[in-house]
C-alpha atoms as a PDB file:
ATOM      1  CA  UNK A   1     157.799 -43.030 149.304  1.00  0.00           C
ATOM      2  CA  UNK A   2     155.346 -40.772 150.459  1.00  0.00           C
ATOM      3  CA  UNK A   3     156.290 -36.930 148.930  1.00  0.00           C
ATOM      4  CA  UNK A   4     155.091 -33.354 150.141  1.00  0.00           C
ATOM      5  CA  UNK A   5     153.335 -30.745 148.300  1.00  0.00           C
ATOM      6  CA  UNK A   6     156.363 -28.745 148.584  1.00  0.00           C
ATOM      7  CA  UNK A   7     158.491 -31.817 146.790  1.00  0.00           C
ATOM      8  CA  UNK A   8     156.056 -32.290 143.980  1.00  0.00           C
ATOM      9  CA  UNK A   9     156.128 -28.680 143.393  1.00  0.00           C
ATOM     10  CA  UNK A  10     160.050 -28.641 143.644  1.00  0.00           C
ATOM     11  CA  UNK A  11     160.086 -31.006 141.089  1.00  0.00           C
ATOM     12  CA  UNK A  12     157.648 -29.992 138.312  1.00  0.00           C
ATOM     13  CA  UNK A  13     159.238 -26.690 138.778  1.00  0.00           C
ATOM     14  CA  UNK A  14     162.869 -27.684 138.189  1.00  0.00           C
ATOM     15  CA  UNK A  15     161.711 -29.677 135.665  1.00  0.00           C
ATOM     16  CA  UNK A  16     160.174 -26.268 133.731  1.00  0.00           C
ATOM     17  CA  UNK A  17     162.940 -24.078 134.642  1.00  0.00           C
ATOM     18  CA  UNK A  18     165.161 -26.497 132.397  1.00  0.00           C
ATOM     19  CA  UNK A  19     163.146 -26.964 129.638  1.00  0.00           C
ATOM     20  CA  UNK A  20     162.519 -22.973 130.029  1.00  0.00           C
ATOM     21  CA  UNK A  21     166.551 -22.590 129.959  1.00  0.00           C
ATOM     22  CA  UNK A  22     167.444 -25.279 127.166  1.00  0.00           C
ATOM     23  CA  UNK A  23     164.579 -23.832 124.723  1.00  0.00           C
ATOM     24  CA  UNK A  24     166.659 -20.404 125.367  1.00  0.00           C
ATOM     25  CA  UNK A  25     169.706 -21.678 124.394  1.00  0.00           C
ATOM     26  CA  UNK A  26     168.500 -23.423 121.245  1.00  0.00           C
ATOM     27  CA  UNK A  27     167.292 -19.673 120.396  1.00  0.00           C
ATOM     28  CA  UNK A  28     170.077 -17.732 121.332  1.00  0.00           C
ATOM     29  CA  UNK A  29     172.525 -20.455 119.236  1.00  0.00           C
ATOM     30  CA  UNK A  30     170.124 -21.052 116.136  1.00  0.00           C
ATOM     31  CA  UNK A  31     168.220 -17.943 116.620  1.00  0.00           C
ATOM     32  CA  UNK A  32     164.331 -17.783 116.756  1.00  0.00           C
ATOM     33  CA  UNK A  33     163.534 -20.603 115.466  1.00  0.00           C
ATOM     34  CA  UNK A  34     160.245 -22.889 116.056  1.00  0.00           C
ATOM     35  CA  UNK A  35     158.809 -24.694 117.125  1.00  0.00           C
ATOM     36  CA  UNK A  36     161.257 -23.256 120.501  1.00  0.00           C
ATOM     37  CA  UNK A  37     160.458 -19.992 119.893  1.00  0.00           C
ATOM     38  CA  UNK A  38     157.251 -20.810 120.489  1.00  0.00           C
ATOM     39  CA  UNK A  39     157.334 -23.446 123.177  1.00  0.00           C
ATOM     40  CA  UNK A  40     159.189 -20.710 124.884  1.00  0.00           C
ATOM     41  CA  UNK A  41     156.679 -18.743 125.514  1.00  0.00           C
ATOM     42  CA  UNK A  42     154.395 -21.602 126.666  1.00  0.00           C
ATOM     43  CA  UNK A  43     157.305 -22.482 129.660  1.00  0.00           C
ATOM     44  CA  UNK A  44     157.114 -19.149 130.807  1.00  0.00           C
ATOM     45  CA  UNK A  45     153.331 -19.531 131.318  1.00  0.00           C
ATOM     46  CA  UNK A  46     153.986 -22.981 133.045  1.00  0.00           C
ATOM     47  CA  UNK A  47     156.653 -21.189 135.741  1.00  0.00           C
ATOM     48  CA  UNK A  48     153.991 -18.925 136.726  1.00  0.00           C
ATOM     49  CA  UNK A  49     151.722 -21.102 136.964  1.00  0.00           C
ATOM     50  CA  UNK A  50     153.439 -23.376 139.068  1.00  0.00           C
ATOM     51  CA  UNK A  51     154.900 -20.246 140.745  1.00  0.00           C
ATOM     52  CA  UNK A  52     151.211 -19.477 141.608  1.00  0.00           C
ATOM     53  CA  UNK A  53     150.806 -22.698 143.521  1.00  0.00           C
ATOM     54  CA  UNK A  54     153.972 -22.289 145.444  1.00  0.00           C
ATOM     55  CA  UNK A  55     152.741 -18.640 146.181  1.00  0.00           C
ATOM     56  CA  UNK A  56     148.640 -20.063 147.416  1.00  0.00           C
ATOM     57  CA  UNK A  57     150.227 -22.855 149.441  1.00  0.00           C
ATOM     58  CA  UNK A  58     152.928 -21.070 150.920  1.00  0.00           C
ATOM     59  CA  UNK A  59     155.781 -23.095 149.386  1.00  0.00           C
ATOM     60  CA  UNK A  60     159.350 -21.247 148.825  1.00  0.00           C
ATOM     61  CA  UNK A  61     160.053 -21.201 145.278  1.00  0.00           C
ATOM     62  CA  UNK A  62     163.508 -22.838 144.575  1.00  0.00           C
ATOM     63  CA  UNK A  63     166.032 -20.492 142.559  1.00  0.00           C
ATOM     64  CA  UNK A  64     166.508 -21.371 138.627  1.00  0.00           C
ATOM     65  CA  UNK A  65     169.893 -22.369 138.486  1.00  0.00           C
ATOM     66  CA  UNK A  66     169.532 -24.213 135.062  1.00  0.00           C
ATOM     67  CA  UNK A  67     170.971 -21.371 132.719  1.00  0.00           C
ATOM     68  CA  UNK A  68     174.407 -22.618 133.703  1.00  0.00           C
ATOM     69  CA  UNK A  69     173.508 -26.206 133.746  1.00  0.00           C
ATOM     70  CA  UNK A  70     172.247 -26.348 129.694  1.00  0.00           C
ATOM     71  CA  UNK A  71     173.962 -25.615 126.759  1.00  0.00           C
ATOM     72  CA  UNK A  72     172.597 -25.967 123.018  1.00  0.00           C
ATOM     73  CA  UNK A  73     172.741 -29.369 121.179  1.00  0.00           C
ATOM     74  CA  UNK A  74     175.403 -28.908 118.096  1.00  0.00           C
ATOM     75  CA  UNK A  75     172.474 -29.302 115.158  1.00  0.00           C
ATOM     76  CA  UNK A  76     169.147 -28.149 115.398  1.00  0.00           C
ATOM     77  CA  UNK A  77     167.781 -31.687 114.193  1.00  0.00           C
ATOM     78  CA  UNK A  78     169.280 -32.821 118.188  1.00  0.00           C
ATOM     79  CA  UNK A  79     168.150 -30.154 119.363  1.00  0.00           C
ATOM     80  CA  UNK A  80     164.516 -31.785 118.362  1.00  0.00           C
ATOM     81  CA  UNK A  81     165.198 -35.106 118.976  1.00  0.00           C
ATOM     82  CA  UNK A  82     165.852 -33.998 123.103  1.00  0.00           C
ATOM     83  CA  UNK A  83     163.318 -31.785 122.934  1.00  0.00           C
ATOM     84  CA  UNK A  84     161.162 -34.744 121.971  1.00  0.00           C
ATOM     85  CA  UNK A  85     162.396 -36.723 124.708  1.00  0.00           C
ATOM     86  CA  UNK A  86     162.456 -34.274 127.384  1.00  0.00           C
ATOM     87  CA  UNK A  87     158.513 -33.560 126.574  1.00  0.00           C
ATOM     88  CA  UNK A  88     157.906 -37.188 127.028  1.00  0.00           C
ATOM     89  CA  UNK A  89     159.639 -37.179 130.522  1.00  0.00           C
ATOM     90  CA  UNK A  90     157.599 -34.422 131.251  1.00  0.00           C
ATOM     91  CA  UNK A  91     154.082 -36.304 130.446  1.00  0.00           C
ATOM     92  CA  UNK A  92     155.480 -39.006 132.501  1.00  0.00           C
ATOM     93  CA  UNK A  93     156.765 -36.749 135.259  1.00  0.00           C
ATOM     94  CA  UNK A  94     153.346 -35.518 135.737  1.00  0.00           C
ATOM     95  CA  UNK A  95     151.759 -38.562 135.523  1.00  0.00           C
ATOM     96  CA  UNK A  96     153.248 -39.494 138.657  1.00  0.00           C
ATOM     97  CA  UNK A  97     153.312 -36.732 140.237  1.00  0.00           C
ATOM     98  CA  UNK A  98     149.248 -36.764 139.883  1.00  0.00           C
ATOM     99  CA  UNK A  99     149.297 -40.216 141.173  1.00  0.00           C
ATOM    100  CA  UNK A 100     150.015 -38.485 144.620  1.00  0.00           C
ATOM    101  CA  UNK A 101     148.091 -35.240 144.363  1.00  0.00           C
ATOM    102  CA  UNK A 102     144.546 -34.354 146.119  1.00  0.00           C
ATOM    103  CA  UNK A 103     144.735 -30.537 145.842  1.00  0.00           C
ATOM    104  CA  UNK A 104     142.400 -29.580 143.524  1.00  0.00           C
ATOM    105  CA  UNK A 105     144.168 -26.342 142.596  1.00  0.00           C
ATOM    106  CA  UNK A 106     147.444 -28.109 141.900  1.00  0.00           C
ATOM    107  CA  UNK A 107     145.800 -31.077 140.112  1.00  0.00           C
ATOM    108  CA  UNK A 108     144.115 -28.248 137.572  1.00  0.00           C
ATOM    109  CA  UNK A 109     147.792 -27.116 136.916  1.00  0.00           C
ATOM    110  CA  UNK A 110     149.423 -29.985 136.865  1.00  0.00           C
ATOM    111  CA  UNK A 111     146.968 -31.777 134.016  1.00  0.00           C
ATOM    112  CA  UNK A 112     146.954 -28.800 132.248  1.00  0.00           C
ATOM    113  CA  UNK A 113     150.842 -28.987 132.222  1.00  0.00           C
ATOM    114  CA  UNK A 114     150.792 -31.812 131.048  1.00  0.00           C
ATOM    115  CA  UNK A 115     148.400 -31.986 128.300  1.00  0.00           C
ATOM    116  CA  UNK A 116     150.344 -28.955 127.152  1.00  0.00           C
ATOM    117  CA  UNK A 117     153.102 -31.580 126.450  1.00  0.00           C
ATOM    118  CA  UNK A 118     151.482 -33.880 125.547  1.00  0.00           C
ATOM    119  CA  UNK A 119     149.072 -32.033 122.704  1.00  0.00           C
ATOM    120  CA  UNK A 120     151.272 -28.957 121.525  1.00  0.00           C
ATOM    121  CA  UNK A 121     154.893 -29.547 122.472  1.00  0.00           C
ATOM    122  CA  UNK A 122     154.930 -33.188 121.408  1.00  0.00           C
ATOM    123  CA  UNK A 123     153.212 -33.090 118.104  1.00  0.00           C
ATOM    124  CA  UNK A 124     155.634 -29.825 117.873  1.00  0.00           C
ATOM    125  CA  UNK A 125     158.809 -31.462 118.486  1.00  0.00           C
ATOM    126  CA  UNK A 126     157.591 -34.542 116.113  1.00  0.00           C
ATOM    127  CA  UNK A 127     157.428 -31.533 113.491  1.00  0.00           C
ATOM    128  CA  UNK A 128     160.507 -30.306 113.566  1.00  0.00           C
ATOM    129  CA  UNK A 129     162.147 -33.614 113.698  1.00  0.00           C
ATOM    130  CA  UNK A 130     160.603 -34.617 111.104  1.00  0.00           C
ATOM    131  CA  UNK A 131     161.735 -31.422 108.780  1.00  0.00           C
ATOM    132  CA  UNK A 132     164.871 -32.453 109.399  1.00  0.00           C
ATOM    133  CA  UNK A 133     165.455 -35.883 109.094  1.00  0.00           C
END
């Protein structure tokens, strides 16, 4: 099925905005702790960036509704192991959604998002995991 800019942007977006919200609820229940303190920071950069696309190609940016939709895992060792698994969804996410991008500009981002997961938040979340199993 053939998707729009504005879809493909929708969707990287939303899927930032909850990794953005569920990293601030592992802080705000365990306090700041890494590697989410950290990784934080990093979503932040990747909303603005995408934010910046929306913004050049004249997209409206959807609202971030996820700070009501996430709550903090119970143990800080789950709250690894799904942000493992969420980072992975992510590489994938963008691997697809590069499968169906021309734009230049928005290819740029979108790589660069996703190397992000794949070579800092992955080896990150592998970390922590791995501390406490």
């Amino acid at each position: 099925m053939e998707t729009t800019l504005q879809d493909r942007l929708n969707e990287a977006l939303e899927d930032e905005y909850k990794a953005r919200a569920t990293y601030q609820k592992v802080i705000e229940k365990f306090g700041a702790v890494r590697p989410f303190s950290n990784i934080l920071e990093a979503e932040e950069r990747h909303v603005a960036a995408l934010v910046a696309l929306f913004r050049s190609h004249g997209c409206a940016i959807p609202d971030d509704h996820w700070p009501e939709k996430v709550q903090a895992p119970d143990t800080l060792e789950e709250a690894c192991r799904r942000g493992l698994e969420a980072e992975k969804e992510n590489m994938g996410m963008y691997e697809r959604l590069l499968a169906t991008t021309a734009e230049p500009d928005v290819r740029r981002v979108l790589e660069n998002l996703q190397s992000a997961s794949r070579d800092h938040h992955l080896p990150a979340f592998e970390r922590c995991l791995a501390r406490r199993t």
